[in-house]
N, C-alpha and C. Protein backbone atom coordinates (compact mmCIF):
# COMPACT_ATOMS: atom_id res chain seq x y z
N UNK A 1 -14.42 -57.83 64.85
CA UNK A 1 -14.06 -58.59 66.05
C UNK A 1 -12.81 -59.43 65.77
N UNK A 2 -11.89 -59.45 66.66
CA UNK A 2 -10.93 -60.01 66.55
C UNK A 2 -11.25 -61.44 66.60
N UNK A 3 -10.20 -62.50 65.74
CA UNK A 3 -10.02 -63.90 66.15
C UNK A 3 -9.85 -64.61 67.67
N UNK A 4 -9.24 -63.93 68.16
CA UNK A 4 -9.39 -64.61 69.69
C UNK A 4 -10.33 -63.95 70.31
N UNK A 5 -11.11 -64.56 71.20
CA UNK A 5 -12.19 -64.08 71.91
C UNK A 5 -11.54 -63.56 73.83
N UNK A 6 -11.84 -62.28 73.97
CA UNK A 6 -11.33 -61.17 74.82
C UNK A 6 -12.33 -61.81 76.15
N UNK A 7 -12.01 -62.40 77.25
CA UNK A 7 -12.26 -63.07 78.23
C UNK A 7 -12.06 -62.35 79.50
N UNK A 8 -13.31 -61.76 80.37
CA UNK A 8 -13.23 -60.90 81.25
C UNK A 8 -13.37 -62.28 82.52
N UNK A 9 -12.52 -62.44 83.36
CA UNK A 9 -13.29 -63.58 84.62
C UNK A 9 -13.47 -62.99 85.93
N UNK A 10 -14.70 -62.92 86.61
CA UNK A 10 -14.39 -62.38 87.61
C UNK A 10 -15.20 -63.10 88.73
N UNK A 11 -14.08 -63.59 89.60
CA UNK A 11 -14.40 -64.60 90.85
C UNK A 11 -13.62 -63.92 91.64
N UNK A 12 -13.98 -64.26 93.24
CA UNK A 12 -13.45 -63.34 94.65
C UNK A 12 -12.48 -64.25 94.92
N UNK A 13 -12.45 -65.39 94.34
CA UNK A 13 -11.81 -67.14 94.97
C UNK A 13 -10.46 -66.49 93.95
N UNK A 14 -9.40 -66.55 94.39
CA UNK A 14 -7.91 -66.34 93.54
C UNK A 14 -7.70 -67.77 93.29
N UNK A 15 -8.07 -68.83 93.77
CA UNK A 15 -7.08 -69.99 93.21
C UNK A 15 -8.05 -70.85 92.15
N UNK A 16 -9.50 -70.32 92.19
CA UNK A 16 -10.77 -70.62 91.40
C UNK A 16 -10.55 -70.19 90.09
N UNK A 17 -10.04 -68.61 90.41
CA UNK A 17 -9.98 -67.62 89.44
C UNK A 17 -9.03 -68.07 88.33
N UNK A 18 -7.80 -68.15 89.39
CA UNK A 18 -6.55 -68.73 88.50
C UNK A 18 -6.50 -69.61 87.35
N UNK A 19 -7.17 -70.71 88.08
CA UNK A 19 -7.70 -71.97 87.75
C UNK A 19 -8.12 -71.80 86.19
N UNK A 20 -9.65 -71.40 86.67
CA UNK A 20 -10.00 -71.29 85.37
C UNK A 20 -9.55 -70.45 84.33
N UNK A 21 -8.98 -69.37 84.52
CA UNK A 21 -7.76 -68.24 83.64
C UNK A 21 -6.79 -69.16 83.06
N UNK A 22 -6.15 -70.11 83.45
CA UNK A 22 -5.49 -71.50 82.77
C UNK A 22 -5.89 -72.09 81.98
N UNK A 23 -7.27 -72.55 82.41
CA UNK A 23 -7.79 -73.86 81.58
C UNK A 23 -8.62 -72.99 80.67
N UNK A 24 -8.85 -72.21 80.82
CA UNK A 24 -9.31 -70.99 78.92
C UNK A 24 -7.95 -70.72 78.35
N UNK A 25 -7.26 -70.56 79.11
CA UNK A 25 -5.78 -70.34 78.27
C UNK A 25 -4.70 -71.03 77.21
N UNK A 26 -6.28 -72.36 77.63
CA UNK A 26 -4.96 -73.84 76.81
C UNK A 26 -5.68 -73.22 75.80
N UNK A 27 -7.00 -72.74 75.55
CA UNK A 27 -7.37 -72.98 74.19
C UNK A 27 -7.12 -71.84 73.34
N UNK A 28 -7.06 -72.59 71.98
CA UNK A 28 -6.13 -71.46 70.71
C UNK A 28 -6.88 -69.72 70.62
N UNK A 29 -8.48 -70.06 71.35
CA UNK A 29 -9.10 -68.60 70.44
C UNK A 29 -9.83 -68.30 71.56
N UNK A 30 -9.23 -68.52 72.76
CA UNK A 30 -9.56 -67.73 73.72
C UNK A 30 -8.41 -67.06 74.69
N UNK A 31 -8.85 -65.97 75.49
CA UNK A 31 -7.93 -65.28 75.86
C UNK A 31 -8.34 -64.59 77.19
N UNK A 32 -7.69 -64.83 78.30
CA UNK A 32 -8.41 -64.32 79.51
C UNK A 32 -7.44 -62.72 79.13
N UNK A 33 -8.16 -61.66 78.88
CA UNK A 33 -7.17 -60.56 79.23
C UNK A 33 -7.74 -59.20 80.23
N UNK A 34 -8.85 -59.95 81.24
CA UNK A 34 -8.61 -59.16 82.76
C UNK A 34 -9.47 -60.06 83.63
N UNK A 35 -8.85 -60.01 84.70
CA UNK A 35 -8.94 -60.52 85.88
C UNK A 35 -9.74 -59.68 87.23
N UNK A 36 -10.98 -59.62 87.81
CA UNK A 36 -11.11 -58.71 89.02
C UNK A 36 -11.72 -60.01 89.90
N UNK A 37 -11.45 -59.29 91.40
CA UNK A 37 -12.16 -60.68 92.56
C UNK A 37 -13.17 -59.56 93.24
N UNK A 38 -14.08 -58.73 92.49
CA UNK A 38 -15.03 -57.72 92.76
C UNK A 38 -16.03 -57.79 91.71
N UNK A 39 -17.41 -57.37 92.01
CA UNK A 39 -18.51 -57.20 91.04
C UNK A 39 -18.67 -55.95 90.70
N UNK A 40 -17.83 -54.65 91.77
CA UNK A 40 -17.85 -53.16 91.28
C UNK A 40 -17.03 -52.90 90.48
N UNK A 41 -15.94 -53.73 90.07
CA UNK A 41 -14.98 -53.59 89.35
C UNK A 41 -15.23 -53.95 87.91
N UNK A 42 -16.52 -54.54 87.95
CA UNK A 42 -16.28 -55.57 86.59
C UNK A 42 -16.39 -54.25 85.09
N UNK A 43 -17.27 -53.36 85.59
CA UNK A 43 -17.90 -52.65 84.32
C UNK A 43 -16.50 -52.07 83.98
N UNK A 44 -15.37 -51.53 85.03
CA UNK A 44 -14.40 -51.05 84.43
C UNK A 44 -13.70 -51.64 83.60
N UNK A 45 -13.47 -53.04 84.02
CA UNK A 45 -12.08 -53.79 83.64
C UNK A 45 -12.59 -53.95 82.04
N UNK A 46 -14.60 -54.67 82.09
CA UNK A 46 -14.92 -54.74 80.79
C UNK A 46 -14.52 -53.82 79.86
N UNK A 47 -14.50 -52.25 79.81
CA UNK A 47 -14.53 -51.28 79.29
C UNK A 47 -13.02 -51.09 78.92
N UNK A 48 -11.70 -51.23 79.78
CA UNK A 48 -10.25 -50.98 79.67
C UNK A 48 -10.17 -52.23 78.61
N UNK A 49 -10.63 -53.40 78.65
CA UNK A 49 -10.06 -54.25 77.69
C UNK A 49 -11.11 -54.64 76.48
N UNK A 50 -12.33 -53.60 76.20
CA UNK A 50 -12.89 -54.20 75.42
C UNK A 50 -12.98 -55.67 75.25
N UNK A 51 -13.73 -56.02 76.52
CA UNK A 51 -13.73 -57.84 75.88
C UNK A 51 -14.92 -58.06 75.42
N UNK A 52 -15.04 -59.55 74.93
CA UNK A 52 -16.52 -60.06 74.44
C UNK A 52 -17.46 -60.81 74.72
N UNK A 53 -16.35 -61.56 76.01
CA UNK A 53 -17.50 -62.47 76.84
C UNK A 53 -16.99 -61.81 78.20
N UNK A 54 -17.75 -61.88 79.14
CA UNK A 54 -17.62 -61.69 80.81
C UNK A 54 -18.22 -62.72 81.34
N UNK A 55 -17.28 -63.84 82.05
CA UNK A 55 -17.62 -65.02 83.28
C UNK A 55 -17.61 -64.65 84.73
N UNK A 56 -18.85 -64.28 85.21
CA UNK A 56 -19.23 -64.12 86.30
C UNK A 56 -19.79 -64.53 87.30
N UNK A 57 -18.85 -64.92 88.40
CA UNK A 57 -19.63 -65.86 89.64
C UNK A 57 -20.37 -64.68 90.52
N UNK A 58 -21.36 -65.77 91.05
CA UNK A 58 -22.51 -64.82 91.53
C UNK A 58 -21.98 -64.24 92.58
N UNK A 59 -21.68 -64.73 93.78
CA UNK A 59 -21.03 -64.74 95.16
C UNK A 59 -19.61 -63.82 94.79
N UNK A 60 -19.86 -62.25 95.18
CA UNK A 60 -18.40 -61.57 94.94
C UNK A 60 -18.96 -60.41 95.32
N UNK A 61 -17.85 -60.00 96.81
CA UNK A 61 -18.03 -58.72 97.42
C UNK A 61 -18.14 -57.44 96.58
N UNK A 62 -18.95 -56.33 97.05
CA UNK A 62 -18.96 -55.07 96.07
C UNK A 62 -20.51 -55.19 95.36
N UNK A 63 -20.69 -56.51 94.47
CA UNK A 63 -21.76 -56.55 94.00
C UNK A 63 -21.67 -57.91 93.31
N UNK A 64 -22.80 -58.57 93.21
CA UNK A 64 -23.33 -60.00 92.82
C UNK A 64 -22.89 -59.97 91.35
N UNK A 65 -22.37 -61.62 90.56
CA UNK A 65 -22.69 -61.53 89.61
C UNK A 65 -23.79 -61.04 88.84
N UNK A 66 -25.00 -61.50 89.70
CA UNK A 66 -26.52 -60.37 88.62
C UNK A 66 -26.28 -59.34 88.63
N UNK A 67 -25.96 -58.41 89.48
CA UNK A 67 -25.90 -57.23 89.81
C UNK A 67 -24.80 -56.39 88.42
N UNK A 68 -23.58 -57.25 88.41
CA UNK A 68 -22.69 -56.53 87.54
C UNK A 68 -23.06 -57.00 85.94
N UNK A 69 -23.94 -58.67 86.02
CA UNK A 69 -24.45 -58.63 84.58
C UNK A 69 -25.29 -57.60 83.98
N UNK A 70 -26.09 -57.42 85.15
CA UNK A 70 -27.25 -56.40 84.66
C UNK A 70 -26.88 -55.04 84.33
N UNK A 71 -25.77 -54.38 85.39
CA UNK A 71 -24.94 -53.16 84.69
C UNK A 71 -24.33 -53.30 83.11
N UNK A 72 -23.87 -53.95 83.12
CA UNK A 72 -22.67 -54.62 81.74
C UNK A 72 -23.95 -54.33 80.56
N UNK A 73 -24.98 -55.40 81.03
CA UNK A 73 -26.25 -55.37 79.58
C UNK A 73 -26.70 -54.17 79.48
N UNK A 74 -26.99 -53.14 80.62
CA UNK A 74 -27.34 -51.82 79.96
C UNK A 74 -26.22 -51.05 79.73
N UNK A 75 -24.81 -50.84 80.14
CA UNK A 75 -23.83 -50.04 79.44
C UNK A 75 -23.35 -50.83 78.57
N UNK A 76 -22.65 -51.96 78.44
CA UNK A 76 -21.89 -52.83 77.49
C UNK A 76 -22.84 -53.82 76.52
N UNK A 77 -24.11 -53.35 76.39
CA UNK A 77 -24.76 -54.84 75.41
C UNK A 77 -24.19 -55.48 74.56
N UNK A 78 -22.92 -54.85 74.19
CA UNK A 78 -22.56 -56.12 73.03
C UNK A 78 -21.61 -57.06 73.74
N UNK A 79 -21.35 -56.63 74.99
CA UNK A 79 -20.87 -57.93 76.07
C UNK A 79 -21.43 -59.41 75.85
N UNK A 80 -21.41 -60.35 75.69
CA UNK A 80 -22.09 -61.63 76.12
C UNK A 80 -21.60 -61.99 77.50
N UNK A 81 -22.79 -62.26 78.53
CA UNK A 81 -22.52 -62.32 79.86
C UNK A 81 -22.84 -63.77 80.21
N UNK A 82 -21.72 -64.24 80.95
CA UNK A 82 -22.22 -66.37 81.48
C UNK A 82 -21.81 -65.97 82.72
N UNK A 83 -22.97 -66.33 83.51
CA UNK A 83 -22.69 -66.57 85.14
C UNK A 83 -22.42 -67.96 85.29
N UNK A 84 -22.00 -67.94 86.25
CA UNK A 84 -21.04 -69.05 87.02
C UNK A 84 -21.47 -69.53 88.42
N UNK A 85 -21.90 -70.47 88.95
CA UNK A 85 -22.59 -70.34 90.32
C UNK A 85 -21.83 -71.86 90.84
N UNK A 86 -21.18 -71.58 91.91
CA UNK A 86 -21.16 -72.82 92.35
C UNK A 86 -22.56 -73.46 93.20
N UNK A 87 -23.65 -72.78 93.33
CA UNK A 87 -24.81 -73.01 94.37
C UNK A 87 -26.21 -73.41 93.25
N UNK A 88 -26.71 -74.29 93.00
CA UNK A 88 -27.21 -74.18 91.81
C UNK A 88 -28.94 -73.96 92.12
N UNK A 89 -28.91 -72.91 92.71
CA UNK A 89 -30.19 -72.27 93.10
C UNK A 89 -31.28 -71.79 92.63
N UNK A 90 -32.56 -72.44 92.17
CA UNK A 90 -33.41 -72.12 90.98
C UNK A 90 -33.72 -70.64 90.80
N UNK A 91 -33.58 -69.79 91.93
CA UNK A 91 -33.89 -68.36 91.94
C UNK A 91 -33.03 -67.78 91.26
N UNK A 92 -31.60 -67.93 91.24
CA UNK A 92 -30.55 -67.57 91.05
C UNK A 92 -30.64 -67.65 89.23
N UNK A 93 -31.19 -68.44 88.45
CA UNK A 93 -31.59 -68.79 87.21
C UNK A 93 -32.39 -67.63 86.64
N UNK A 94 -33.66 -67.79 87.57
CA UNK A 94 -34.41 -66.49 86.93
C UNK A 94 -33.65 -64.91 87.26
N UNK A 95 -33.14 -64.96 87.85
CA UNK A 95 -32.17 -63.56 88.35
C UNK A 95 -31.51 -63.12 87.39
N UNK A 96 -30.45 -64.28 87.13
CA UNK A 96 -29.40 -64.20 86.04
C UNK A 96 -29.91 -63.78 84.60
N UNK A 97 -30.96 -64.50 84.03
CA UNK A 97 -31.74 -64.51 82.90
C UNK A 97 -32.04 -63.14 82.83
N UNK A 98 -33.06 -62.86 83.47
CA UNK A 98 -33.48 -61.19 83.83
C UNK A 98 -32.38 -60.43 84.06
N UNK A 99 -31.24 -59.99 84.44
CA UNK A 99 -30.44 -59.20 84.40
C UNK A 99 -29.31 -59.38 82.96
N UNK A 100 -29.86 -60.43 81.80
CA UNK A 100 -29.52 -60.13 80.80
C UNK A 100 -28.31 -61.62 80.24
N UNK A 101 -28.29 -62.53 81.18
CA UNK A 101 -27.13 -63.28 80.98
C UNK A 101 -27.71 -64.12 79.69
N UNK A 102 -26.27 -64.14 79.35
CA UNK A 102 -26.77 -64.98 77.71
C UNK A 102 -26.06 -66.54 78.16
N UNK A 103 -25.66 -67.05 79.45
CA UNK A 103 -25.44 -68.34 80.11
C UNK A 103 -25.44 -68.95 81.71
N UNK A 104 -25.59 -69.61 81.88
CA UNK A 104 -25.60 -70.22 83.57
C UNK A 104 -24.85 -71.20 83.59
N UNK A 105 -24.22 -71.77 83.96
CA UNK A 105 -23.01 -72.70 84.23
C UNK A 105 -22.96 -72.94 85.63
N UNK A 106 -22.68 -74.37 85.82
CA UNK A 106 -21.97 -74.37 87.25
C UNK A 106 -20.26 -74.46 87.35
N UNK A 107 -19.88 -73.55 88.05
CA UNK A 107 -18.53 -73.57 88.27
C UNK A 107 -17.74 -74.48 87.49
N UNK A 108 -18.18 -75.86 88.71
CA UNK A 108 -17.24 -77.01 88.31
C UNK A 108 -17.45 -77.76 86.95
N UNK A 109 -17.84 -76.76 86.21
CA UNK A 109 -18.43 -77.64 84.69
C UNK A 109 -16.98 -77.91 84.37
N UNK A 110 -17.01 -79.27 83.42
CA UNK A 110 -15.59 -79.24 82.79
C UNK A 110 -14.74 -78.03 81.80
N UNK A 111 -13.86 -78.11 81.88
CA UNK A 111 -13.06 -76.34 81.28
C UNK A 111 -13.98 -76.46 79.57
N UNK A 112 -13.96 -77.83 79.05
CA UNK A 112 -14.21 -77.87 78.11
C UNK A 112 -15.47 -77.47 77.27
N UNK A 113 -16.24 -77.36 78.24
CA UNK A 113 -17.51 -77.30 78.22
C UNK A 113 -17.80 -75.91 78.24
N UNK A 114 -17.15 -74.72 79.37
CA UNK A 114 -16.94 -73.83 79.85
C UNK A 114 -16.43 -72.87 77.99
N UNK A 115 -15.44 -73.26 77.94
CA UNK A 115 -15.16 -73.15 77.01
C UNK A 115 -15.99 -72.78 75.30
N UNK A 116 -16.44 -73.81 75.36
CA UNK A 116 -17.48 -74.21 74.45
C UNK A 116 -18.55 -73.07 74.34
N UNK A 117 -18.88 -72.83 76.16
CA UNK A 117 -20.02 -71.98 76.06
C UNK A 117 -20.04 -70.90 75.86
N UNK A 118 -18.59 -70.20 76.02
CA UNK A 118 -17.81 -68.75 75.61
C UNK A 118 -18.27 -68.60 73.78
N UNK A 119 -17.95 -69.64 73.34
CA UNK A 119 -18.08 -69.32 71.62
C UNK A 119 -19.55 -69.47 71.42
N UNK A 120 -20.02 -70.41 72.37
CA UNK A 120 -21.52 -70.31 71.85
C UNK A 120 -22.65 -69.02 71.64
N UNK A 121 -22.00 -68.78 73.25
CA UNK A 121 -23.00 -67.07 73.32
C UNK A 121 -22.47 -66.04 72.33
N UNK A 122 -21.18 -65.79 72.09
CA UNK A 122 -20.33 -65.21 71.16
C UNK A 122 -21.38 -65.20 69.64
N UNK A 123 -21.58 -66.52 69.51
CA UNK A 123 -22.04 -66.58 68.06
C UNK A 123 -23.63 -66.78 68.41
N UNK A 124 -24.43 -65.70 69.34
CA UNK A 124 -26.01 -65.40 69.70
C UNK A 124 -26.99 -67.24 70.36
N UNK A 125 -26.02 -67.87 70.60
CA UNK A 125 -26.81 -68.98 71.77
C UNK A 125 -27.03 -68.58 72.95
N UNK A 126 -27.75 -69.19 73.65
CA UNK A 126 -28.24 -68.94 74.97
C UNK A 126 -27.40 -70.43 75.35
N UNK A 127 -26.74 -70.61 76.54
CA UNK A 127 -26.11 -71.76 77.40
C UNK A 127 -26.90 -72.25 78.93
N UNK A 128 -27.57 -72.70 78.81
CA UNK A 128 -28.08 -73.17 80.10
C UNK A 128 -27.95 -74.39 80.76
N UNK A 129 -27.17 -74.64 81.87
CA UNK A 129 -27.17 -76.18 82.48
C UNK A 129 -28.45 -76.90 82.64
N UNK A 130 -28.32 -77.95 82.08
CA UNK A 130 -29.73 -78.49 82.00
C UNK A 130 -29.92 -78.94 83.30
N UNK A 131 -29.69 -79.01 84.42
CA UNK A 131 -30.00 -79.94 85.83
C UNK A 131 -30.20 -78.38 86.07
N UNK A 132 -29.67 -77.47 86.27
CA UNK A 132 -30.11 -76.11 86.91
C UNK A 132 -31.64 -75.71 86.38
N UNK A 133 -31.44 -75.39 84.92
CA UNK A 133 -32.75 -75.41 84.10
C UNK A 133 -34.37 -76.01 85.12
N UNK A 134 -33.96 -77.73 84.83
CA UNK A 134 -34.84 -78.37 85.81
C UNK A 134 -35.33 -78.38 87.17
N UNK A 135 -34.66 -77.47 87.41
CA UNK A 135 -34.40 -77.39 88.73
C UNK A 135 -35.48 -76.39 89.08
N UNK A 136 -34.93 -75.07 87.86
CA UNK A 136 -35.66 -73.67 88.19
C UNK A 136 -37.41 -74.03 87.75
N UNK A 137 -37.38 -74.79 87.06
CA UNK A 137 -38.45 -74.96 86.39
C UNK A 137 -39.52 -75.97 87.61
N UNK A 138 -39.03 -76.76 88.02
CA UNK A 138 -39.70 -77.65 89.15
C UNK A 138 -39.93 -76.30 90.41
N UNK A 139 -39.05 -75.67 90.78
CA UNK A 139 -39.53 -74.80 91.69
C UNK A 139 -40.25 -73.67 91.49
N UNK A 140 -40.85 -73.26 90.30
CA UNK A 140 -41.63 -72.32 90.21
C UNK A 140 -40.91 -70.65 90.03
N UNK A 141 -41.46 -69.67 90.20
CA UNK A 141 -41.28 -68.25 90.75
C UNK A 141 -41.08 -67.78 91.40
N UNK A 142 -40.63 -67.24 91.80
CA UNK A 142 -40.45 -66.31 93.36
C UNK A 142 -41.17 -65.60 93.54
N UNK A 143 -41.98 -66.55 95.34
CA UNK A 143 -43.43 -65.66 95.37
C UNK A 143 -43.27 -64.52 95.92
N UNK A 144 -42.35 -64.13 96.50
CA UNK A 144 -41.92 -62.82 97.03
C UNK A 144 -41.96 -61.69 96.52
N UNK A 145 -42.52 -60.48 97.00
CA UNK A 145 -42.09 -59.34 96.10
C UNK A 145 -41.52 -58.34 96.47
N UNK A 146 -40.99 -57.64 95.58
CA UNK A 146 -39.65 -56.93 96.15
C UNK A 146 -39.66 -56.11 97.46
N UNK A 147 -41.02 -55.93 97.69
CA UNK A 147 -40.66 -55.03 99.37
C UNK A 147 -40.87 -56.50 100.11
N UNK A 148 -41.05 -57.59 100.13
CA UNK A 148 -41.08 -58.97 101.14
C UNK A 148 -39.37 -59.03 100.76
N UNK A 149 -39.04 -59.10 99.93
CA UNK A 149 -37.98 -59.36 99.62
C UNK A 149 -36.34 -58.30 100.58
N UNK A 150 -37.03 -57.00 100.16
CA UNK A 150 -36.03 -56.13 101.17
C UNK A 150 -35.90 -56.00 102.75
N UNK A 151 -37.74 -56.66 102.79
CA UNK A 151 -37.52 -56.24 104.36
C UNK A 151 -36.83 -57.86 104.86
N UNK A 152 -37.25 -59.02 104.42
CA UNK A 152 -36.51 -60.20 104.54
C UNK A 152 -34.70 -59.82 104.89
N UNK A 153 -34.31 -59.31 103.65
CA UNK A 153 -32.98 -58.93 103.52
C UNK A 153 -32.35 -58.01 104.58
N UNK A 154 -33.24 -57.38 105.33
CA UNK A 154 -32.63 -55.91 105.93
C UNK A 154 -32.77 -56.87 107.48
N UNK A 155 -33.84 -58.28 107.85
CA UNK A 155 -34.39 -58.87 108.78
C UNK A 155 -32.99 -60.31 108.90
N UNK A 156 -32.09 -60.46 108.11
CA UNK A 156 -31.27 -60.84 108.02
C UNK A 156 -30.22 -60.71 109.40
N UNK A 157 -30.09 -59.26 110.01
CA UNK A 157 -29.03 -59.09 110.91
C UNK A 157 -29.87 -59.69 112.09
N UNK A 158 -30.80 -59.65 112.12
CA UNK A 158 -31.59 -59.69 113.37
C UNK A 158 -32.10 -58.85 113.94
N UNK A 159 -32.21 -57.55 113.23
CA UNK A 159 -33.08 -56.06 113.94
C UNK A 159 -34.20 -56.59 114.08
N UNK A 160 -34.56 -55.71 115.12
CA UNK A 160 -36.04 -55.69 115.48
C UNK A 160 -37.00 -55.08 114.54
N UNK A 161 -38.39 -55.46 114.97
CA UNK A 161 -39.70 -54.73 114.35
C UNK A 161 -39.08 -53.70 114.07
N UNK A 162 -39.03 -52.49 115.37
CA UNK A 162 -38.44 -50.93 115.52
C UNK A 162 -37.56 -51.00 114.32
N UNK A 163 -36.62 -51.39 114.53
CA UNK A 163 -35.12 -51.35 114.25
C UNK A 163 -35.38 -50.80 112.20
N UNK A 164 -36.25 -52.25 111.87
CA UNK A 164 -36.37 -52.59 110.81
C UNK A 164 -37.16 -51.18 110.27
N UNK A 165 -37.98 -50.80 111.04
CA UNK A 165 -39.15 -49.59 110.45
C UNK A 165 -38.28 -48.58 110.34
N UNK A 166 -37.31 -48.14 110.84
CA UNK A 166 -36.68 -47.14 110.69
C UNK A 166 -35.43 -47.15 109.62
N UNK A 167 -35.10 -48.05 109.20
CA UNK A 167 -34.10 -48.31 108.57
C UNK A 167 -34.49 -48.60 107.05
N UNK A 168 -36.35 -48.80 106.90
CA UNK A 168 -36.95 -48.83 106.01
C UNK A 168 -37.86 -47.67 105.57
N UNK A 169 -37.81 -47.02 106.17
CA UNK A 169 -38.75 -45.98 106.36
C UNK A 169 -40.14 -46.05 106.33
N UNK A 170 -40.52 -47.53 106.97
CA UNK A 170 -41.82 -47.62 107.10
C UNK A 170 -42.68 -47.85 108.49
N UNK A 171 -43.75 -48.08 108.82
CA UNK A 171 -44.29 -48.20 110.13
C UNK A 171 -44.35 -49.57 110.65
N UNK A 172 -43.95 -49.92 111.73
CA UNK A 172 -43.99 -50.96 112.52
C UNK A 172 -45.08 -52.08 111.82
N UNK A 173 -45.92 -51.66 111.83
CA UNK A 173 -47.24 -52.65 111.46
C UNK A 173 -46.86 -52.91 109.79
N UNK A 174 -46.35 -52.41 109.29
CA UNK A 174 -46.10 -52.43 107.73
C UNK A 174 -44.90 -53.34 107.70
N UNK A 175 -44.17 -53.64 108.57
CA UNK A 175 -42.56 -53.93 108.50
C UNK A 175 -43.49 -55.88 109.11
N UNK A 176 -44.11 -55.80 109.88
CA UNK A 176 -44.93 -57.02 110.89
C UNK A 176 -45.51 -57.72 109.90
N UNK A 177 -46.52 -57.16 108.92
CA UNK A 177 -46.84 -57.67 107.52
C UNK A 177 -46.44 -58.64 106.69
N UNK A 178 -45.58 -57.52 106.32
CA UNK A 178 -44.24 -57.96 104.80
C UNK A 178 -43.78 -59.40 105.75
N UNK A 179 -43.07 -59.28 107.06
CA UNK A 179 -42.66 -60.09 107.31
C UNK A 179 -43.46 -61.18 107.57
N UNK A 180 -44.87 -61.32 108.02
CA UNK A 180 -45.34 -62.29 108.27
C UNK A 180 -46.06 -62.83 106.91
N UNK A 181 -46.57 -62.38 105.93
CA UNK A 181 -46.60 -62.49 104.68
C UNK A 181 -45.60 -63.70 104.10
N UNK A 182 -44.60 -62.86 104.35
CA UNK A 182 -43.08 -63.61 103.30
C UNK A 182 -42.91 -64.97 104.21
N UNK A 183 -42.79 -65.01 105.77
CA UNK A 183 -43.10 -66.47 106.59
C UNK A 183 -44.40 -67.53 105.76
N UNK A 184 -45.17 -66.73 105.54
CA UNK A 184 -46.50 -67.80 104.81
C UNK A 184 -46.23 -68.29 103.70
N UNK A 185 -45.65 -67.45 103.09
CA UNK A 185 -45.07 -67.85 101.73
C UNK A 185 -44.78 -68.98 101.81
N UNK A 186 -43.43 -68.67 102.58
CA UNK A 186 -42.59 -69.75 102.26
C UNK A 186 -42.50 -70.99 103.58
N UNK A 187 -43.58 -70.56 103.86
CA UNK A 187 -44.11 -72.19 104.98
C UNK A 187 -42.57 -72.29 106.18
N UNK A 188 -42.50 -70.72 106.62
CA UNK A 188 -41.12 -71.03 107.80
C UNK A 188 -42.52 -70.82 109.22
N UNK A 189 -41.10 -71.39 109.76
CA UNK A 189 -42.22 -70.82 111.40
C UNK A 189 -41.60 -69.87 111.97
N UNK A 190 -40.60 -68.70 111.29
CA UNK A 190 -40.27 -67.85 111.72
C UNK A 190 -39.56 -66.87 110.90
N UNK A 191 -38.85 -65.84 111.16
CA UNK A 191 -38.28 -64.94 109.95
C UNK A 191 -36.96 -65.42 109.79
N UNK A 192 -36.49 -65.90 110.32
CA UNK A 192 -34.51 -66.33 110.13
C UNK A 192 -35.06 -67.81 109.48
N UNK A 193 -36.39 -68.52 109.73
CA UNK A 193 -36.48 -69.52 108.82
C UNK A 193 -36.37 -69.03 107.61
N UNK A 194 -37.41 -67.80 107.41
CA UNK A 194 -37.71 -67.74 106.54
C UNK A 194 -36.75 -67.15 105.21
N UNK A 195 -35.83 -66.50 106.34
CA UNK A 195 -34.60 -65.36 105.68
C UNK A 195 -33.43 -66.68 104.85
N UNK A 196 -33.79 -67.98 105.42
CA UNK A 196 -32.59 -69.25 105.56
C UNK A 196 -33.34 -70.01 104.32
N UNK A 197 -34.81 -69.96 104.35
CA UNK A 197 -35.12 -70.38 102.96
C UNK A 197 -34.99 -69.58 101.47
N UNK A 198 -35.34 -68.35 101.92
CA UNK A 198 -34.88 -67.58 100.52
C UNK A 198 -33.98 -67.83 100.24
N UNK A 199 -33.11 -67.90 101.09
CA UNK A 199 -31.58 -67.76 100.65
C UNK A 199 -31.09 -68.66 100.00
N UNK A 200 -31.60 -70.30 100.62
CA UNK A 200 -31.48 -71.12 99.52
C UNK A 200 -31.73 -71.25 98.33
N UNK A 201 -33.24 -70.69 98.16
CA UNK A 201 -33.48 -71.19 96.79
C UNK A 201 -32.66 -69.98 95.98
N UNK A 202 -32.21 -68.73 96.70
CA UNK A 202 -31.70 -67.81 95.61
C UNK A 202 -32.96 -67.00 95.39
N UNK A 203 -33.97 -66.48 96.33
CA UNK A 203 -34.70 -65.75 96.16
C UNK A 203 -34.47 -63.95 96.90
N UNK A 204 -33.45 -64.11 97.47
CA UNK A 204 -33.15 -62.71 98.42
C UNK A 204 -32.07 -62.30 97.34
């Protein structure tokens, strides 16, 4: 492994992006050398520049930071992966973790810190914001499960019962369920409540 550490960043925000591509840049043994504002992009760019850490914000068209950590850990494992969240959503913790991230950060952490956490995972630490940490930990699990979870997600535009059964390939009464189920869960009095609470905690 080379002395400078090979720095993949990938945020949709260009002046975020920039930003932080700077403030890794002051330091001597790090090195931003690719840039994408996509999550479908990331496995490539990782792969053209052989890097060693990948900083990934969650929020990025194409595919989620989890989404492209979790690709990266099964093609690239010797990647070290730190998500980046400006939303500090306890779901979003267990997501990240499970799709392999070796850090969680919030955005606006100081560069220095940011920094810091690049060499840490590098040399086999785990980086976790401790107020996020607490956070995930006070709110529990996500009681949802993955078919409450899709039909929530697909109940998002506002389709109907119908709409939803067909687009799921399941039966009306099965689609009425999941959804009224996932409302109990999570104590809404309706499905766009309920679609508006997942979303917060980072459970969809």
């Amino acid at each position: 492994m080379s002395l400078t550490i090979k720095v993949l960043l990938a945020e949709d925000q260009s002046m975020v992006r920039e930003a932080l591509a700077a403030l890794l840049g002051l330091e001597d043994d790090i090195e931003v050398v690719a840039q994408v504002a996509r999550g479908d992009e990331v496995l490539a760019a990782a792969r053209e520049h052989d890097v060693d850490v990948a900083l990934l914000d969650i929020e990025m068209p194409g595919a989620t930071g989890i989404e492209a950590a979790a690709l990266l850990h099964t093609e690239l494992p010797a990647v070290k992966l730190v998500i980046l969240t400006t939303f500090g959503r306890p779901g979003y913790l267990r997501s990240a973790m499970e799709s392999g991230a070796d850090a969680f950060l919030v955005k606006d952490a100081p560069a220095a810190q940011l920094a810091e956490a690049v060499r840490k995972v590098l040399a086999g630490e785990r980086v976790i914001d401790p107020t996020l940490a607490a956070a995930a930990l006070a709110e529990g699990a996500n009681p949802l499960t993955d078919r409450e979870r899709e039909v929530l997600r697909a109940a998002e535009d506002g389709s109907t019962n119908a709409e939803l059964a067909a687009t799921l390939h399941l039966s009306q009464g099965t689609v009425r369920n999941y959804l009224s189920t996932a409302i109990q869960k999570l104590a809404a009095r309706n499905r766009a409540e309920a679609v508006r609470i997942a979303r917060e905690k980072g459970w969809l």
